[in-house]
C-alpha atoms as a PDB file:
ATOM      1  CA  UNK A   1       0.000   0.000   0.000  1.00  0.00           C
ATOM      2  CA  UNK A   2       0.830   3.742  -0.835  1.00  0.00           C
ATOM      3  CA  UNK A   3       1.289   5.743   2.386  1.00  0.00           C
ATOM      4  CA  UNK A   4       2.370   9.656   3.130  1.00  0.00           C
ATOM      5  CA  UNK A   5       4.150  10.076   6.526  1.00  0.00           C
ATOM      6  CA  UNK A   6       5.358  13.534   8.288  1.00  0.00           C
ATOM      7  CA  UNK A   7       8.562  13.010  10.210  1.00  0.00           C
ATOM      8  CA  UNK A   8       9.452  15.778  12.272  1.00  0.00           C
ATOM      9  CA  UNK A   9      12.551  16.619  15.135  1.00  0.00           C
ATOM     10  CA  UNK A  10      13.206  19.707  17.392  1.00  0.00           C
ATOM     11  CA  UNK A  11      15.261  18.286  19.808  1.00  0.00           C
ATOM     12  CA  UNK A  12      19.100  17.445  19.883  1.00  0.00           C
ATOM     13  CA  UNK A  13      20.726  16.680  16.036  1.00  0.00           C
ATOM     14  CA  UNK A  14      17.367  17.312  14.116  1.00  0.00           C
ATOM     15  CA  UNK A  15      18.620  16.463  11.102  1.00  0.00           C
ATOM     16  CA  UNK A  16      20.604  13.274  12.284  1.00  0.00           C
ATOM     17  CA  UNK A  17      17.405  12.245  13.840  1.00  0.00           C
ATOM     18  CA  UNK A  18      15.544  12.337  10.773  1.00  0.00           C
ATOM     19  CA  UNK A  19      18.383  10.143   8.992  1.00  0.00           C
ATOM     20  CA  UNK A  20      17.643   7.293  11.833  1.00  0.00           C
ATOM     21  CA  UNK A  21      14.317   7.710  11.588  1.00  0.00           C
ATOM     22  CA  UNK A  22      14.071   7.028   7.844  1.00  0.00           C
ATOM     23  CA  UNK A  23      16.623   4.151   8.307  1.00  0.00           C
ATOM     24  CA  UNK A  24      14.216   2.748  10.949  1.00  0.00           C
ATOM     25  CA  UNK A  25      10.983   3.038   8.641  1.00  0.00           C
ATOM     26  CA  UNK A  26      13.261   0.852   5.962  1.00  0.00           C
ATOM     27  CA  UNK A  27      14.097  -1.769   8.212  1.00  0.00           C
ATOM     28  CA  UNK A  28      10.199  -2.011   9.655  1.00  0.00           C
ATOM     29  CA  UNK A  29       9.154  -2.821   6.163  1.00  0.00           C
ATOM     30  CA  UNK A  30       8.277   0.665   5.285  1.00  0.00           C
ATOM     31  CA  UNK A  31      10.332   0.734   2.529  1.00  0.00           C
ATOM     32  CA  UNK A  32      11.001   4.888   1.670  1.00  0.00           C
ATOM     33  CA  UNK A  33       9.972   5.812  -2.103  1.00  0.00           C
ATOM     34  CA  UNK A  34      10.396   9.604  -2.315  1.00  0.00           C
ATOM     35  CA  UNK A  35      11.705  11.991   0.314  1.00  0.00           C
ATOM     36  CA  UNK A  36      10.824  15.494   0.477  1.00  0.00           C
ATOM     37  CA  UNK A  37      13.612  18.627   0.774  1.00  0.00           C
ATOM     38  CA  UNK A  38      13.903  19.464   4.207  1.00  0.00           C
ATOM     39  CA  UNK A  39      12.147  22.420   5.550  1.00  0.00           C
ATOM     40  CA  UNK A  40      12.766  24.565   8.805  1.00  0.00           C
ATOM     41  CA  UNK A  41       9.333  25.217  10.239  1.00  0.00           C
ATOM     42  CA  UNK A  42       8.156  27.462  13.532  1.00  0.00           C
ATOM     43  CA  UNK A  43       6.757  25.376  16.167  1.00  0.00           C
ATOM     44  CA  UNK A  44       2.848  24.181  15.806  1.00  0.00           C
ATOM     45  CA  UNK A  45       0.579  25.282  18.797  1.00  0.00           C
ATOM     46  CA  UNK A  46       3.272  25.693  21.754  1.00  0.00           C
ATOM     47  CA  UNK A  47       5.326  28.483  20.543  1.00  0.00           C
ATOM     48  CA  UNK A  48       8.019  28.447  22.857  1.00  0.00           C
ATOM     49  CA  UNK A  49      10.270  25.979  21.588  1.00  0.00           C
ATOM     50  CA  UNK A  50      13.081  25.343  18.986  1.00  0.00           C
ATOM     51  CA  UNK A  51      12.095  24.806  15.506  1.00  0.00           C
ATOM     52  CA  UNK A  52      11.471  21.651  13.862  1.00  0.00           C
ATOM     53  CA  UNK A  53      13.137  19.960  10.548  1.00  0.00           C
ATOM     54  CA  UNK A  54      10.275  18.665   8.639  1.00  0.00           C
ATOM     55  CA  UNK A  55      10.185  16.299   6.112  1.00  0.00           C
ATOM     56  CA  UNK A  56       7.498  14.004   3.999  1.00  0.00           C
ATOM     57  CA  UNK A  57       8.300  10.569   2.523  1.00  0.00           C
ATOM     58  CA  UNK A  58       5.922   8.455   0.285  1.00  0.00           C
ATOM     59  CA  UNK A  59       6.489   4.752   1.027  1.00  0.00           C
ATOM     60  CA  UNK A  60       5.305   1.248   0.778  1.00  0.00           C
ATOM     61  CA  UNK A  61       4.222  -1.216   3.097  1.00  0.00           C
ATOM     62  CA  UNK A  62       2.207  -4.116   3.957  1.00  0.00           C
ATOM     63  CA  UNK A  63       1.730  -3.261   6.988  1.00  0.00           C
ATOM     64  CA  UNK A  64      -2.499  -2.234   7.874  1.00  0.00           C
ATOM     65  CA  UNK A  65      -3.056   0.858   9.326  1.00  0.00           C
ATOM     66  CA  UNK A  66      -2.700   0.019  13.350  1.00  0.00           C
ATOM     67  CA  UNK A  67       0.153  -2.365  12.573  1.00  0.00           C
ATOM     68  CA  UNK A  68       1.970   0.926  10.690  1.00  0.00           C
ATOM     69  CA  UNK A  69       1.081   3.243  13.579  1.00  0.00           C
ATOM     70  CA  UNK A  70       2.193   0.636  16.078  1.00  0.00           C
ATOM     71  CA  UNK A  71       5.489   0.440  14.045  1.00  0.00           C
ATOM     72  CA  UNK A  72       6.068   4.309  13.926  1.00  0.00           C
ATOM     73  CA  UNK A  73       5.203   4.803  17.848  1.00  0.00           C
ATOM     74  CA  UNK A  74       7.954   2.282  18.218  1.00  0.00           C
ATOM     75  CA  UNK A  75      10.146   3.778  16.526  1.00  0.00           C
ATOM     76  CA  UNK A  76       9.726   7.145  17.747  1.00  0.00           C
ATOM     77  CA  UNK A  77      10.087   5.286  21.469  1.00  0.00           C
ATOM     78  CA  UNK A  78      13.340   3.613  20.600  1.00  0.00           C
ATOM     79  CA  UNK A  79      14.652   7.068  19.555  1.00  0.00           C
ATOM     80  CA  UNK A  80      13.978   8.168  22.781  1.00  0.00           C
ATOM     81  CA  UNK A  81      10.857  10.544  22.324  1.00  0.00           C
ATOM     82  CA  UNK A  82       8.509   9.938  25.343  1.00  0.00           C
ATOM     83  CA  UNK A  83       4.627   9.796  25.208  1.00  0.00           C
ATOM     84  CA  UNK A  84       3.178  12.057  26.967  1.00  0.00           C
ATOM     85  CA  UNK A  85       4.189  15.943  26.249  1.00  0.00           C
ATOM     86  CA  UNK A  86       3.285  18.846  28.648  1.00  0.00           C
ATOM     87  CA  UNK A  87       2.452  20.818  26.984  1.00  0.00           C
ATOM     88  CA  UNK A  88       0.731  19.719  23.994  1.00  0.00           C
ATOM     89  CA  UNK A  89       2.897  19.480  20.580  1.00  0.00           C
ATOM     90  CA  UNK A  90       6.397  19.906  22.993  1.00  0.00           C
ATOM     91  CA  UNK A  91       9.637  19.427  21.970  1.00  0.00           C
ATOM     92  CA  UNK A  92      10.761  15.894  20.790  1.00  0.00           C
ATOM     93  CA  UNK A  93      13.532  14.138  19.675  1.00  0.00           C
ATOM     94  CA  UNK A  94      11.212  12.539  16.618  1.00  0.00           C
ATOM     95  CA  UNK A  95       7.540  12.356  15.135  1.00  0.00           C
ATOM     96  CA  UNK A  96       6.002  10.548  12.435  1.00  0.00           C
ATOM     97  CA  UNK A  97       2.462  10.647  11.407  1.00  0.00           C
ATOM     98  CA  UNK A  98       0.589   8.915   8.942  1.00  0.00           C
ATOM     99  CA  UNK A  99      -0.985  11.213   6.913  1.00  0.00           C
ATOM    100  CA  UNK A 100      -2.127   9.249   3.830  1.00  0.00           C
ATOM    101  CA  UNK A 101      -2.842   5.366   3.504  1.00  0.00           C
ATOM    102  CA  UNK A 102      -3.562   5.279  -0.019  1.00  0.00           C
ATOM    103  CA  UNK A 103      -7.186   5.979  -0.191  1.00  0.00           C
ATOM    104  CA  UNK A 104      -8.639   4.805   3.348  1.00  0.00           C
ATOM    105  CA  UNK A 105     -10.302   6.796   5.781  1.00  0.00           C
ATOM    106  CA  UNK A 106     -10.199   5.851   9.541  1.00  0.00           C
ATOM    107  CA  UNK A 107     -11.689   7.364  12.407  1.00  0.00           C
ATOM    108  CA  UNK A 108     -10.847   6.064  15.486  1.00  0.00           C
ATOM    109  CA  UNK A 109     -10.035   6.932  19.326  1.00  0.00           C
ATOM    110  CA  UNK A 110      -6.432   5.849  17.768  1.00  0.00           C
ATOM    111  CA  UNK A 111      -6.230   6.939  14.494  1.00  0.00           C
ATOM    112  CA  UNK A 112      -7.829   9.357  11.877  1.00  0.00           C
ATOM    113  CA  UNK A 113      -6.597   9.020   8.473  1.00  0.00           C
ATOM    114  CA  UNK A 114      -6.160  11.313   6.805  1.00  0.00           C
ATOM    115  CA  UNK A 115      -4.252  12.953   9.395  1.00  0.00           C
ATOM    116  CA  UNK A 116      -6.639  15.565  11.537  1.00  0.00           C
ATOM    117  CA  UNK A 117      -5.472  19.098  11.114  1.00  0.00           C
ATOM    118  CA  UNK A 118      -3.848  17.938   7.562  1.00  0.00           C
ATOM    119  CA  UNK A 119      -5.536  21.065   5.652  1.00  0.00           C
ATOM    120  CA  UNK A 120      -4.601  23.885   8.152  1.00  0.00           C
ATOM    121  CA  UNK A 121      -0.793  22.530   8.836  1.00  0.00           C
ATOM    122  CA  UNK A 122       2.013  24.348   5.890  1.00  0.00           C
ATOM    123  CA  UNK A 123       5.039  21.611   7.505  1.00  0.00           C
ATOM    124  CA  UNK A 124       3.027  18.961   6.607  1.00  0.00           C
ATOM    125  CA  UNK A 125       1.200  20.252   3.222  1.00  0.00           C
ATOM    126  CA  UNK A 126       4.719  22.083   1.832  1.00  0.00           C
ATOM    127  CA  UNK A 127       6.827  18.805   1.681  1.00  0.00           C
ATOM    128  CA  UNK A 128       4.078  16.703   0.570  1.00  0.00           C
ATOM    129  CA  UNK A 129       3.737  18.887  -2.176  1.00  0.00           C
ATOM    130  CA  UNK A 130       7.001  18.445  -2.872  1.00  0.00           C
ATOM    131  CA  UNK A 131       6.471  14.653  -3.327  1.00  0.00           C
ATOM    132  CA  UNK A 132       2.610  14.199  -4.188  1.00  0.00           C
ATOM    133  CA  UNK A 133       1.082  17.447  -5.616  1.00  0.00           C
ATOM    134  CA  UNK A 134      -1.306  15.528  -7.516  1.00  0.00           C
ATOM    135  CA  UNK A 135      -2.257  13.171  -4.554  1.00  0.00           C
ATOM    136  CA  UNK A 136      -6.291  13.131  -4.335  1.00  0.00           C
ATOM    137  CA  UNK A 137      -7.698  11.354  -1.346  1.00  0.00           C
ATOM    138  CA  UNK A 138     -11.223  11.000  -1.539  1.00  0.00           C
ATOM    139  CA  UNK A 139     -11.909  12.314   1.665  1.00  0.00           C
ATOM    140  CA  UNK A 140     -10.891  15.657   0.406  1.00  0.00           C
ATOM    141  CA  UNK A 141     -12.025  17.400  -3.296  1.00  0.00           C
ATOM    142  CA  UNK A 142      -8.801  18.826  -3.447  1.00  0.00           C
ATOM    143  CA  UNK A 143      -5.458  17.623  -4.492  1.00  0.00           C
ATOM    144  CA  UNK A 144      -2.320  18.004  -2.113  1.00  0.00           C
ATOM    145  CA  UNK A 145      -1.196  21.066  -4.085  1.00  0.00           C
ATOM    146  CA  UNK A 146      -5.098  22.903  -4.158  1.00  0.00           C
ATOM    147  CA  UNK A 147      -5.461  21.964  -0.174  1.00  0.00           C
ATOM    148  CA  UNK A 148      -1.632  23.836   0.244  1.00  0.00           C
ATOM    149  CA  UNK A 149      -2.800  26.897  -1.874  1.00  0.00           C
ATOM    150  CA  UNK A 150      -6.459  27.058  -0.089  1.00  0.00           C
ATOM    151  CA  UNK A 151      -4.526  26.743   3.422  1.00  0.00           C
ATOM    152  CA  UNK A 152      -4.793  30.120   5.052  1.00  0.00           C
ATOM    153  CA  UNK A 153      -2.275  29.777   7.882  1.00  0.00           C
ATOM    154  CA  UNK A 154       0.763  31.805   8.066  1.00  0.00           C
ATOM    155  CA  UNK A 155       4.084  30.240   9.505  1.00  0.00           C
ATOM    156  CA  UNK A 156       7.077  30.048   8.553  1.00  0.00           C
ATOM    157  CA  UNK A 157       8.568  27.454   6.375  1.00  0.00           C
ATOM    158  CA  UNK A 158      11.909  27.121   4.924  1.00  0.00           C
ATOM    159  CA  UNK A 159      13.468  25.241   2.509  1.00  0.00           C
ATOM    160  CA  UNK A 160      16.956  23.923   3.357  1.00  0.00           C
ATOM    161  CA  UNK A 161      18.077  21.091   1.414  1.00  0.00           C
ATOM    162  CA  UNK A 162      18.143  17.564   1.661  1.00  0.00           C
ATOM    163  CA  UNK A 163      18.153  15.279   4.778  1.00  0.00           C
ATOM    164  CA  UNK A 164      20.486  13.245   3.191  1.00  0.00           C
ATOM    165  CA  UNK A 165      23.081  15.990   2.580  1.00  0.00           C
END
């Protein structure tokens, strides 16, 4: 199955972070496809905080949906990011979300796919643009690139090169 993840660090060697990360997904059976440029984004919701290195991948998996966010959350534990934040959207070491799995929708106490908040967040819509423009899910009547020029929110987002670089 297609799926669209947002990885995201603000704590200790962002970029480094990101690396393992990716490396992690790979060996999980999330095999990587594309990876999006890395961005330099302000914090989301608590502002007081260092910014984050953002990036999008699109990858491939067998994995269903709970299995892949089991996998992720265990990844982002054996990094060292702990669960619970105070306050909400703190600093941490690592973050993946599942934004996309190809075209499903779930809504559930432990999942929503496509990610909640996907239409009103520029880290997550800039890189996926970079990597899946065109992407339609059919819980939206807008393509990646249509919901990122619709998006009204102003933060700042900078392009910085590659995470592999």
């Amino acid at each position: 199955m297609k799926v669209f993840l947002s990885l995201g660090a603000n704590k200790g060697d962002k970029k480094s972070s990101l690396k393992e990360a990716l490396k992690k997904l790979g060996e999980k059976k999330i095999n990587v496809r594309k990876i999006s440029p890395l961005f330099l984004t302000e914090p989301f919701g608590y502002k007081r905080q260092p910014d984050f290195l953002n990036v999008a991948v699109q990858a491939e998996t067998d994995l269903p949906p709970f299995e892949l966010l089991d996998t992720v959350k265990s990844i982002e534990a054996e990094m060292g990011r702990k669960s619970a934040f105070s306050p909400r959207w703190g600093p941490r070491i690592i973050d993946i979300d599942i934004i996309f799995y190809g075209n499903i929708m779930i809504n559930s106490a432990r999942l929503t796919i496509p990610h909640i908040g996907l239409a009103e967040r520029l880290f997550v819509l800039v890189p996926l643009n970079e990597i899946a423009g065109g992407f339609r899910h059919r819980a939206f009547k807008s393509s990646v690139k249509e919901l990122l020029k619709n998006c009204k929110k102003e933060e700042k987002i900078l392009r910085i090169g590659a995470v592999n670089e």
